[in-house]
Protein backbone atom coordinates (compact mmCIF):
# COMPACT_ATOMS: atom_id res chain seq x y z
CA UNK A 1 -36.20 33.99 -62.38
CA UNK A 2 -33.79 32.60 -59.57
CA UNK A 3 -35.03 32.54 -56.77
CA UNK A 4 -32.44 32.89 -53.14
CA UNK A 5 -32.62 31.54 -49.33
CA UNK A 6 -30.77 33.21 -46.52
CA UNK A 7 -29.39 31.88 -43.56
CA UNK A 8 -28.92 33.49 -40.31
CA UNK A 9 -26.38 31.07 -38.94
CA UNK A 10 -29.41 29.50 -36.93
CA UNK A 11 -32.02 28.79 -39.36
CA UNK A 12 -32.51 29.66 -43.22
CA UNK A 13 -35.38 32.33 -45.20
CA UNK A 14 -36.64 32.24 -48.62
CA UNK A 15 -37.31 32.03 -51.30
CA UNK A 16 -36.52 36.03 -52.35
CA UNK A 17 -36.09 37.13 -55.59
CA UNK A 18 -33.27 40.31 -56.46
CA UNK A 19 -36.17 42.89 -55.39
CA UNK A 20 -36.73 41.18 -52.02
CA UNK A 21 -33.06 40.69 -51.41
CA UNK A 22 -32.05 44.74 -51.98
CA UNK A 23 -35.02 45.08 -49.11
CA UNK A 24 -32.66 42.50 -47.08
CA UNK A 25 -29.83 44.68 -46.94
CA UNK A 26 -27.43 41.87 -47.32
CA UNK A 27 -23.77 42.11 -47.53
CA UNK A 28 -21.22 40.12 -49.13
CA UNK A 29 -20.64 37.49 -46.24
CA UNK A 30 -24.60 37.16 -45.78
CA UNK A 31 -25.21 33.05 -46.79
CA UNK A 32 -27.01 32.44 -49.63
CA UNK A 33 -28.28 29.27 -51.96
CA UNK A 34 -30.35 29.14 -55.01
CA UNK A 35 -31.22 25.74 -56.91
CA UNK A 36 -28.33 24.31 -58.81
CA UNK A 37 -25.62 25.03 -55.95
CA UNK A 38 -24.34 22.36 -54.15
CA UNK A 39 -23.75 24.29 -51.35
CA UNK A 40 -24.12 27.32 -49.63
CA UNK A 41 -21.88 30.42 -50.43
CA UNK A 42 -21.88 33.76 -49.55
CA UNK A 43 -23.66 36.54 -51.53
CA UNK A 44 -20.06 38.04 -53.19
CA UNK A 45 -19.46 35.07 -54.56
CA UNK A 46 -22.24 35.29 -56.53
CA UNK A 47 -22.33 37.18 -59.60
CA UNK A 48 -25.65 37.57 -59.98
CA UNK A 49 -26.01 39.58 -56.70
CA UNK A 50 -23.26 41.92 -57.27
CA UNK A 51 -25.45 45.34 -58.04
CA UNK A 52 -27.96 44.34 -54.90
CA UNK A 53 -25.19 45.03 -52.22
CA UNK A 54 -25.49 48.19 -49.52
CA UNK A 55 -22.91 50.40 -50.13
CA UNK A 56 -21.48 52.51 -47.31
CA UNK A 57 -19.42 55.49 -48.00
CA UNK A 58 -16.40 56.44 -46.03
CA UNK A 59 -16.65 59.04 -42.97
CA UNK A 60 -15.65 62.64 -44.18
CA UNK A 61 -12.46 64.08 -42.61
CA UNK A 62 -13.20 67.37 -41.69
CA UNK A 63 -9.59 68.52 -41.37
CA UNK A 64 -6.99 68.15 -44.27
CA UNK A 65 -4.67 65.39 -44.83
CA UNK A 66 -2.46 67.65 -45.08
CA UNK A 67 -2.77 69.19 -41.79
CA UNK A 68 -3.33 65.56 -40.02
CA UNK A 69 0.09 64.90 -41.40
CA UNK A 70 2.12 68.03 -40.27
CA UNK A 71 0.32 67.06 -36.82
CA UNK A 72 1.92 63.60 -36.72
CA UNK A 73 5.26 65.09 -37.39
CA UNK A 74 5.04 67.53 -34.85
CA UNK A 75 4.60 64.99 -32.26
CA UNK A 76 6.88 62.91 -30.99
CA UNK A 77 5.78 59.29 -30.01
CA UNK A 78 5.39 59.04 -26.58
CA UNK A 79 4.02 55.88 -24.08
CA UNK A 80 1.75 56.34 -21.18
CA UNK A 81 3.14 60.06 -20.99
CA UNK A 82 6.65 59.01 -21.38
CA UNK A 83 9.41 59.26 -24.17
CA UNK A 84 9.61 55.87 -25.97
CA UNK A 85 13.45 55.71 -25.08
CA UNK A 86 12.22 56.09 -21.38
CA UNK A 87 9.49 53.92 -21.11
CA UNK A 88 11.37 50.86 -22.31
CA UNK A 89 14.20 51.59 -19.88
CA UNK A 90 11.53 51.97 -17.36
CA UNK A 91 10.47 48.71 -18.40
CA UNK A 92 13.26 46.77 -18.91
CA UNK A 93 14.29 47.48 -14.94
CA UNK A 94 10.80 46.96 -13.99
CA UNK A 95 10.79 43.12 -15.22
CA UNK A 96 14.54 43.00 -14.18
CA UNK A 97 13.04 43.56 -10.75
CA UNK A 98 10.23 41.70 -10.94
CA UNK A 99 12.64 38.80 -12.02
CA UNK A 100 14.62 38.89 -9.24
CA UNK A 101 12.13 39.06 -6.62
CA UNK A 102 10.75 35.89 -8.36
CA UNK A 103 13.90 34.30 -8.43
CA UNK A 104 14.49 35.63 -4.18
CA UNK A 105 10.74 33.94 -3.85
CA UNK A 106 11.86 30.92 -5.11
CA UNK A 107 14.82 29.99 -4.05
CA UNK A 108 13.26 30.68 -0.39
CA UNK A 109 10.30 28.65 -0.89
CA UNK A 110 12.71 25.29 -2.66
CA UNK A 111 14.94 26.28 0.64
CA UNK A 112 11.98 25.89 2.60
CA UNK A 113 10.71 22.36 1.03
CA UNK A 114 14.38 21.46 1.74
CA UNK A 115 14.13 22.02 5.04
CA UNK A 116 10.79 20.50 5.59
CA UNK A 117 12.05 17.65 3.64
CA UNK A 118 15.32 16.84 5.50
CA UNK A 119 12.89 17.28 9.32
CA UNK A 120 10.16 14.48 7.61
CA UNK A 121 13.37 12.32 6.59
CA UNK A 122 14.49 12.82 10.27
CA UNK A 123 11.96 12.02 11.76
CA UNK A 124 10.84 8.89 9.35
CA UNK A 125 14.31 7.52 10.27
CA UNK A 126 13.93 8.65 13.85
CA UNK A 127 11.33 6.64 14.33
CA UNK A 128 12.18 4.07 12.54
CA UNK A 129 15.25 3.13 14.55
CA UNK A 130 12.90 3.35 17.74
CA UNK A 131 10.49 0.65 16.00
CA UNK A 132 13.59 -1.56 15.86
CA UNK A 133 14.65 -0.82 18.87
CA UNK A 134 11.05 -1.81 19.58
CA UNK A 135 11.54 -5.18 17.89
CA UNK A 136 14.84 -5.82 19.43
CA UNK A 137 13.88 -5.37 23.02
CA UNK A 138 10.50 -7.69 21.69
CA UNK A 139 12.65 -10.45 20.83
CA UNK A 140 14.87 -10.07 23.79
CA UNK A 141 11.74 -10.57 26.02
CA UNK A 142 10.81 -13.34 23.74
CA UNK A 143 13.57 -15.37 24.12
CA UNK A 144 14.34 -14.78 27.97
CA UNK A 145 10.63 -15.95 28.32
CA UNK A 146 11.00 -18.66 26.29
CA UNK A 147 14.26 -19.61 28.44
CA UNK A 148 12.38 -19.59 31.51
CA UNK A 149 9.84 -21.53 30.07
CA UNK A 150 12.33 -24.23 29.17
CA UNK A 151 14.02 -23.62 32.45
CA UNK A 152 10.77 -24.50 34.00
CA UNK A 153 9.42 -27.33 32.07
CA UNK A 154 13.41 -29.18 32.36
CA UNK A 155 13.05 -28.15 36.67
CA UNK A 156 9.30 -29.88 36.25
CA UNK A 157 10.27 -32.82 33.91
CA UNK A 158 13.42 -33.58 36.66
CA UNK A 159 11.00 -33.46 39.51
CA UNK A 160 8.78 -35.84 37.92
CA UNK A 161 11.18 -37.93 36.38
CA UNK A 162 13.00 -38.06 39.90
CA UNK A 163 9.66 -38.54 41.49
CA UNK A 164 9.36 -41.73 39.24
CA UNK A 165 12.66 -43.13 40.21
CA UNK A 166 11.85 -43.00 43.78
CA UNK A 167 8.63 -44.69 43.03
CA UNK A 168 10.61 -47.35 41.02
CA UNK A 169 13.34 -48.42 43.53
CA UNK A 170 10.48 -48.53 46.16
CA UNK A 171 8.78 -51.05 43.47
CA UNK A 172 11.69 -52.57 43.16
CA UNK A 173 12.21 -53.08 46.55
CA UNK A 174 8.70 -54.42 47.18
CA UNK A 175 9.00 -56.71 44.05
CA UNK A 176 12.05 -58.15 45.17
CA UNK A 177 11.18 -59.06 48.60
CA UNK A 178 7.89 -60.60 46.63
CA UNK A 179 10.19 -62.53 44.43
CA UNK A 180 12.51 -64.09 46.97
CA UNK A 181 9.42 -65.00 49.43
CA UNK A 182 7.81 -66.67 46.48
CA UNK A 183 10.76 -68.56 45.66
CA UNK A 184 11.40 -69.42 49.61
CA UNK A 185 7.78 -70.85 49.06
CA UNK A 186 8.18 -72.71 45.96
CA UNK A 187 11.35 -74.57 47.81
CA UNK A 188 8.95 -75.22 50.57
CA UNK A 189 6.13 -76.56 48.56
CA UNK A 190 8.65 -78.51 46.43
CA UNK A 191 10.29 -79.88 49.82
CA UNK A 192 6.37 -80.10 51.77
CA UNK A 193 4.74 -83.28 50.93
CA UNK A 194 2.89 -84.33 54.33
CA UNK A 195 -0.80 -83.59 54.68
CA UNK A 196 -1.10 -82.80 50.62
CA UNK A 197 -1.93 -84.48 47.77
CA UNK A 198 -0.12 -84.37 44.99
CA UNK A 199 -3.07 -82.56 43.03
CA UNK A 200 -3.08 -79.73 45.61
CA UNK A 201 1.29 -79.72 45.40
CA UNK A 202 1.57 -79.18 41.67
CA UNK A 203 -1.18 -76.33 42.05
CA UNK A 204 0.27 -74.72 44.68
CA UNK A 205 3.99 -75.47 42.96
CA UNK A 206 2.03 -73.79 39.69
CA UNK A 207 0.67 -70.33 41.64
CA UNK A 208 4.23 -70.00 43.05
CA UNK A 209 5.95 -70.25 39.57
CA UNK A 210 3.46 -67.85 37.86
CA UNK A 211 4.03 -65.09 41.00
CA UNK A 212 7.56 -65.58 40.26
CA UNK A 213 7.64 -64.99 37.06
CA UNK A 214 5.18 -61.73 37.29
CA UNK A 215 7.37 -60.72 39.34
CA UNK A 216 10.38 -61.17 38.11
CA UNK A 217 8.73 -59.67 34.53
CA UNK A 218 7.51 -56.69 36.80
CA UNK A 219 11.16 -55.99 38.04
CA UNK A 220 12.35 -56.00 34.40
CA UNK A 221 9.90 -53.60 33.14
CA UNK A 222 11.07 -51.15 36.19
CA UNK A 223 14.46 -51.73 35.52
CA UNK A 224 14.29 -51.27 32.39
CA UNK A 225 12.00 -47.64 32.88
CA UNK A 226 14.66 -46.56 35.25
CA UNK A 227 17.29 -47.12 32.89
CA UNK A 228 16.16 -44.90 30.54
CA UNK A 229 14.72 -42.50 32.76
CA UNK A 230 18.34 -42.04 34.09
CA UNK A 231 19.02 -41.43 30.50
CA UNK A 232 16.27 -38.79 29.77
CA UNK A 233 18.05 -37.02 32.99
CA UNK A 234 21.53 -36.75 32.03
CA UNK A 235 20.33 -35.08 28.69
CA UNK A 236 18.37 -32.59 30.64
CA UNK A 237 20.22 -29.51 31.06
């Protein structure tokens, strides 16, 4: 004899023969397996368990068909107490309504993002002229500081470079009258021969030629300087 397991969509029962399973109650959509399935299937699809199934008798009408019917036809339809005609017209202008004060809510509320949209572009455009505004008046600063600055340093460099020209024609001056008495001298000594020997003529003939030439090499070098200082002050605006 076959024997059958159960399963309670949890966990599974068994094994039950046909007596055990007509004391299970089961119905047709109970799960059941017995050795040789390959699967589990419910009990109606199992022939074998056909005559084991509950059977449950319909209620019992206690008033005639007959009667039920002549009831029906009596009475019209009717919807939440009204006609059927009347509650769908009810209806319809109830969601017409509710459409429209949708439709009122949002057009007010996209009329309202508009707005708010069109103030945040204002003012993000608002403020961004006053930033370069900002950056304008920045620069402006910038470059009438920078002017001064190069106002100042030209005023500075002319001071000094005017300073140094003073400084070379007094140089010059001083070199010059060095010069000349040194070559006065060197006459002299050349001329001067009493009282000397002619060692102590050529050395003294010697110092005089070397002062003259630092000299004259010294009144080159300032010449030349003030040359191109004069230069350096013509191109300074």
């Amino acid at each position: 004899m076959k024997k059958y397991f159960l399963h309670d969509g949890t966990q599974s029962s068994g094994p039950f023969d046909l007596e055990e399973l007509k004391a299970k109650k089961i119905t047709k959509s109970t799960p059941v397996w017995h050795e040789g399935l390959e699967k589990w299937k419910t009990a109606g699809e199992i022939l074998a368990l056909e005559t084991i199934f509950v059977v449950v008798p319909p209620a019992f009408d206690t008033v005639p068909n007959s009667t039920i019917k002549l009831e029906k036809k009596g009475k019209k339809k009717r919807i939440l107490g009204l006609s059927k005609n009347t509650f769908f017209v009810v209806l319809g202008v109830l969601v017409v309504s509710i459409f429209t004060i949708v439709s009122n809510v949002f057009q007010e509320n996209r009329s309202d993002e508009f707005e708010i949209r069109n103030h945040k572009t204002e003012v993000g455009n608002y403020q961004y002229l006053q930033q370069q505004k900002e950056i304008e008046e920045q620069k402006t600063q910038l470059a009438l500081q920078e002017q001064l600055e190069a106002e100042r340093a030209s005023k500075e460099r002319k001071e000094t470079i005017n300073n140094r020209l003073l400084e070379i024609q007094t140089l010059l001056e001083t070199n010059l009258n060095k010069l000349n008495d040194a070559k006065t001298k060197l006459e002299d000594a050349n001329g001067f021969k009493i009282l000397r020997t002619s060692e102590e003529r050529n050395e003294q003939i010697s110092a005089l030629e070397n002062d003259i030439d630092l000299f004259t090499t010294e009144i080159e070098k300032l010449k030349k300087e003030s040359s191109l200082l004069k230069l350096e002050l013509e191109k300074i605006k």
